[in-house]
C-alpha atoms as a PDB file:
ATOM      1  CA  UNK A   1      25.394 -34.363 -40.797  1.00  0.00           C
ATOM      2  CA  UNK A   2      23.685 -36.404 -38.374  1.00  0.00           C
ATOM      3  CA  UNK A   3      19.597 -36.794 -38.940  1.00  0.00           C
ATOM      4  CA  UNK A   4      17.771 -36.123 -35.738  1.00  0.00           C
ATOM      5  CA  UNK A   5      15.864 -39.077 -34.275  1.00  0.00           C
ATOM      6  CA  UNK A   6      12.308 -38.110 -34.903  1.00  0.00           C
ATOM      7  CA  UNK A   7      10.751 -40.812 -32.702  1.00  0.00           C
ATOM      8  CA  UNK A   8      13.336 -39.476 -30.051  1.00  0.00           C
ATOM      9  CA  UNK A   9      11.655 -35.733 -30.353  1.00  0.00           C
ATOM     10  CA  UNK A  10       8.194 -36.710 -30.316  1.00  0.00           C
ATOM     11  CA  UNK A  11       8.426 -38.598 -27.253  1.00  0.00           C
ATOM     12  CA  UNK A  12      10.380 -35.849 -25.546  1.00  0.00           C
ATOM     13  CA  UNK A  13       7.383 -33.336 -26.925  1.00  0.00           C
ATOM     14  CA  UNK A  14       4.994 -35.568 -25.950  1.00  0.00           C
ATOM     15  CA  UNK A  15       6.590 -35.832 -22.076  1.00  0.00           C
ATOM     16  CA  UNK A  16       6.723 -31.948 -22.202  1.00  0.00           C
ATOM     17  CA  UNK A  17       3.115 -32.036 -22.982  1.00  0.00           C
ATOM     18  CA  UNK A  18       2.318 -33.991 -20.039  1.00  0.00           C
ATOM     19  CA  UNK A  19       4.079 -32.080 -17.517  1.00  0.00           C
ATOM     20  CA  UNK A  20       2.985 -28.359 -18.947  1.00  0.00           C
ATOM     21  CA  UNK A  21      -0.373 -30.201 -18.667  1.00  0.00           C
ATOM     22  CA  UNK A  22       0.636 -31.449 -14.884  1.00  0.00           C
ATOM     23  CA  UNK A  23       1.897 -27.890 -14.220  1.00  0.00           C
ATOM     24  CA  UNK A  24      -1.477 -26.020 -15.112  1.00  0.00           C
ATOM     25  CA  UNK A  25      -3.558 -28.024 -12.605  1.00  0.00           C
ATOM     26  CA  UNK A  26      -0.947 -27.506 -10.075  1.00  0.00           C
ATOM     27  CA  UNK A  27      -1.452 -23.844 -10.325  1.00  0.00           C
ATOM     28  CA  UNK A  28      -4.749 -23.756 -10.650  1.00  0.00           C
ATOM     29  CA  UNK A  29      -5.160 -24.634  -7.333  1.00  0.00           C
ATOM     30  CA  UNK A  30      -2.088 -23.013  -5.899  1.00  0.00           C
ATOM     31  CA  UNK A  31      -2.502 -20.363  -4.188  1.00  0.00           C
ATOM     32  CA  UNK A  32      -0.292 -16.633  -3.078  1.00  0.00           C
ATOM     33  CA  UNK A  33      -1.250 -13.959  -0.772  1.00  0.00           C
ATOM     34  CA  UNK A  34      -0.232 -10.654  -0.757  1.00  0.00           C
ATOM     35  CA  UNK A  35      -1.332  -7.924   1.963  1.00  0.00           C
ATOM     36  CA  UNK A  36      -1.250  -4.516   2.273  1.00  0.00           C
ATOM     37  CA  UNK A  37      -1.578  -1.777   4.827  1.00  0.00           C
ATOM     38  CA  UNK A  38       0.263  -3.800   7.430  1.00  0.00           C
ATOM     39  CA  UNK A  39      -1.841  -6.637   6.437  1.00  0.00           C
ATOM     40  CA  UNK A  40      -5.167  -4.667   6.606  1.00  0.00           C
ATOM     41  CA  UNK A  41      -6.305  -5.665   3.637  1.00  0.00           C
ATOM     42  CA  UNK A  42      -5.105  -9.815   2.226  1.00  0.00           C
ATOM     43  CA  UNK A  43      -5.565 -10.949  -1.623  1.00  0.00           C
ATOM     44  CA  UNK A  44      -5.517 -14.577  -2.160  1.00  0.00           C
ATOM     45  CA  UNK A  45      -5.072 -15.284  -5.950  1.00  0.00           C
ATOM     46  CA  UNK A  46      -4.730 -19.169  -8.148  1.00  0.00           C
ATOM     47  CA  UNK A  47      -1.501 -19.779  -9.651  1.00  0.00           C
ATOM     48  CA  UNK A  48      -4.150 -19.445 -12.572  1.00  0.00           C
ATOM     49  CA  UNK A  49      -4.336 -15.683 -11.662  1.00  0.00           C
ATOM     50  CA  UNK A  50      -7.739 -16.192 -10.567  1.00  0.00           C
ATOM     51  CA  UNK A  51      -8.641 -13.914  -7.696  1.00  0.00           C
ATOM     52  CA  UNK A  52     -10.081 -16.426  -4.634  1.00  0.00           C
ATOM     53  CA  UNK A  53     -10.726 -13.673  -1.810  1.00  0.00           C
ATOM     54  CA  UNK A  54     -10.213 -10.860  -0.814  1.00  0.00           C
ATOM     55  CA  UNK A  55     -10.115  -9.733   2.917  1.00  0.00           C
ATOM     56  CA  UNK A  56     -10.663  -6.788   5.023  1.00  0.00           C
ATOM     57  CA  UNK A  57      -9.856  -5.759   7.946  1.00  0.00           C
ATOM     58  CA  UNK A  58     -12.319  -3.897   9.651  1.00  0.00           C
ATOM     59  CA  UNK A  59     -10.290  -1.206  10.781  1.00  0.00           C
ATOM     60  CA  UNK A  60      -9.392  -0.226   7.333  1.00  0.00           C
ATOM     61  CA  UNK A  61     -13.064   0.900   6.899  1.00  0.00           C
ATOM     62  CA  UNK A  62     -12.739   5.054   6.903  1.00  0.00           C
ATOM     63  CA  UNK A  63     -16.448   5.783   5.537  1.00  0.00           C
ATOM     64  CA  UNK A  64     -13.871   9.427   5.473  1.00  0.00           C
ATOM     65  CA  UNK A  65     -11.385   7.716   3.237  1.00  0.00           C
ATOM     66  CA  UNK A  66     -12.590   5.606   0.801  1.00  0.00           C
ATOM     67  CA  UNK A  67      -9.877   6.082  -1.598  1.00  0.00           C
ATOM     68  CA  UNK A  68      -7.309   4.356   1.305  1.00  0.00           C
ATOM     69  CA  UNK A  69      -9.309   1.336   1.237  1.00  0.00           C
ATOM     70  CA  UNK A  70      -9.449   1.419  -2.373  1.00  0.00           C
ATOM     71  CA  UNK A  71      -5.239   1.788  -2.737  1.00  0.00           C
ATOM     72  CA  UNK A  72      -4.993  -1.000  -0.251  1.00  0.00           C
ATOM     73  CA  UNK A  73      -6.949  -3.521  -1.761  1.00  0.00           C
ATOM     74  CA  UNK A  74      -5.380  -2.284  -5.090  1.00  0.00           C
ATOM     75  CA  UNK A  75      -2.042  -2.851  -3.837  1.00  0.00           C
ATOM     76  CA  UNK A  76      -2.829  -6.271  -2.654  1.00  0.00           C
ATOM     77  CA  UNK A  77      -4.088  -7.897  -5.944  1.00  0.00           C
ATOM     78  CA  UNK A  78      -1.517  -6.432  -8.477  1.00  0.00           C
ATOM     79  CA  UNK A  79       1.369  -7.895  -5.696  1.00  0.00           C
ATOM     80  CA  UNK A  80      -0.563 -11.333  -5.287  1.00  0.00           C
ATOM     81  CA  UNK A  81      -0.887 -11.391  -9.150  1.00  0.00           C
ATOM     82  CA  UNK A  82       2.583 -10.596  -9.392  1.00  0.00           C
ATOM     83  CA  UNK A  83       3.280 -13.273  -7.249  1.00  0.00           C
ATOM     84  CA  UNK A  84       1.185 -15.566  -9.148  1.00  0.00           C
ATOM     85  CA  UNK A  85       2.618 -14.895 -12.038  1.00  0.00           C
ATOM     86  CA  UNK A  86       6.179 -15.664 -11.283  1.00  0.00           C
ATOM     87  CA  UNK A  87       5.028 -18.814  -9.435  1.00  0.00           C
ATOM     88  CA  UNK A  88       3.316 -19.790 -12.587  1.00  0.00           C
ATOM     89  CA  UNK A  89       6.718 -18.842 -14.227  1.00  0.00           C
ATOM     90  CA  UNK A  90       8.645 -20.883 -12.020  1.00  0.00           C
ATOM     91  CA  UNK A  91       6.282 -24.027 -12.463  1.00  0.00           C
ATOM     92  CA  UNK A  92       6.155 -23.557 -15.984  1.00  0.00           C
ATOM     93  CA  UNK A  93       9.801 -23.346 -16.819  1.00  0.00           C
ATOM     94  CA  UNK A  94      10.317 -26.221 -14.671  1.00  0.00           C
ATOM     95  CA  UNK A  95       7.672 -28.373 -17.119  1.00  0.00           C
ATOM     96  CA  UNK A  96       9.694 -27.220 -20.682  1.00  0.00           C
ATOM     97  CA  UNK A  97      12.838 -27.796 -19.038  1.00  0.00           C
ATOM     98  CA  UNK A  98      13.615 -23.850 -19.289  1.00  0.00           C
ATOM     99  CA  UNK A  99      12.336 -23.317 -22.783  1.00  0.00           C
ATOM    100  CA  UNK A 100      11.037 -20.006 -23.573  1.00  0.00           C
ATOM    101  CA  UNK A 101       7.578 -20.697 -25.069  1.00  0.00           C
ATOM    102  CA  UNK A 102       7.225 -16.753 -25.754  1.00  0.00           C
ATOM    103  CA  UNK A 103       9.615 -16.917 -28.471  1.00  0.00           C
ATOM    104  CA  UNK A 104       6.683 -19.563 -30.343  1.00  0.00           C
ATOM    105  CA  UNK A 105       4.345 -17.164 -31.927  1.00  0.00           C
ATOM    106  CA  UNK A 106       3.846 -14.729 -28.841  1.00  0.00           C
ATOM    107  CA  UNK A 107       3.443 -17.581 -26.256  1.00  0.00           C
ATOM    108  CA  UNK A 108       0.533 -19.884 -25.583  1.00  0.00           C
ATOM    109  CA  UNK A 109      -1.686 -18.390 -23.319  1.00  0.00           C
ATOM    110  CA  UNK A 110      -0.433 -19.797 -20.547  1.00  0.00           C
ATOM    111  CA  UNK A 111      -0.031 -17.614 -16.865  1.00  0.00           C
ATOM    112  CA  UNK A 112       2.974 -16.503 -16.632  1.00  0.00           C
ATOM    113  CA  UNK A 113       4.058 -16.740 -20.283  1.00  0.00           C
END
């Protein structure tokens, strides 16, 4: 049985490295929206799942109906982090070439992973 070409692996570790590492400061400046309420109420979040803003419309303000504006801007950052995550996904898989990092010991703390 062939011996695996050790020198060969650690270089192709090594390039994997560099692109996760390329990856993560791609997303953390990459950014998704989501909206909600006809686009009342607009979450930007990071690729990073860092939440950059959050905007409201003013005629989502019910002082009658707090709990709508609440949903809304609820709705809006669990889609944009959704989003976020699968872009992270997407960006990440692309940098291990489709390897599934989860299956190392419960991932790496990486977004997405």
């Amino acid at each position: 049985m062939p011996q695996p070409n050790m020198q060969q692996m650690l270089k192709q570790v090594q390039k994997m490295q560099e692109d996760m590492a390329r990856a993560q400061e791609e997303l953390a400046v990459a950014e998704v929206h989501a909206s909600s309420g006809g686009g009342m109420v607009t979450v930007t979040v990071t690729g990073a799942l860092v939440v950059k803003e959050v905007r409201i419309e003013p005629a989502a303000i019910d002082p009658d109906d707090p709990e709508l504006l609440s949903d809304l801007v609820l709705a809006a950052t669990n889609e944009a982090l959704r989003a976020a995550q699968q872009l992270a996904g997407e960006r990440m898989g692309r940098a291990t070439g489709g390897l599934d990092l989860g299956a190392l010991g419960g991932g790496l703390g990486l977004p997405g992973m």
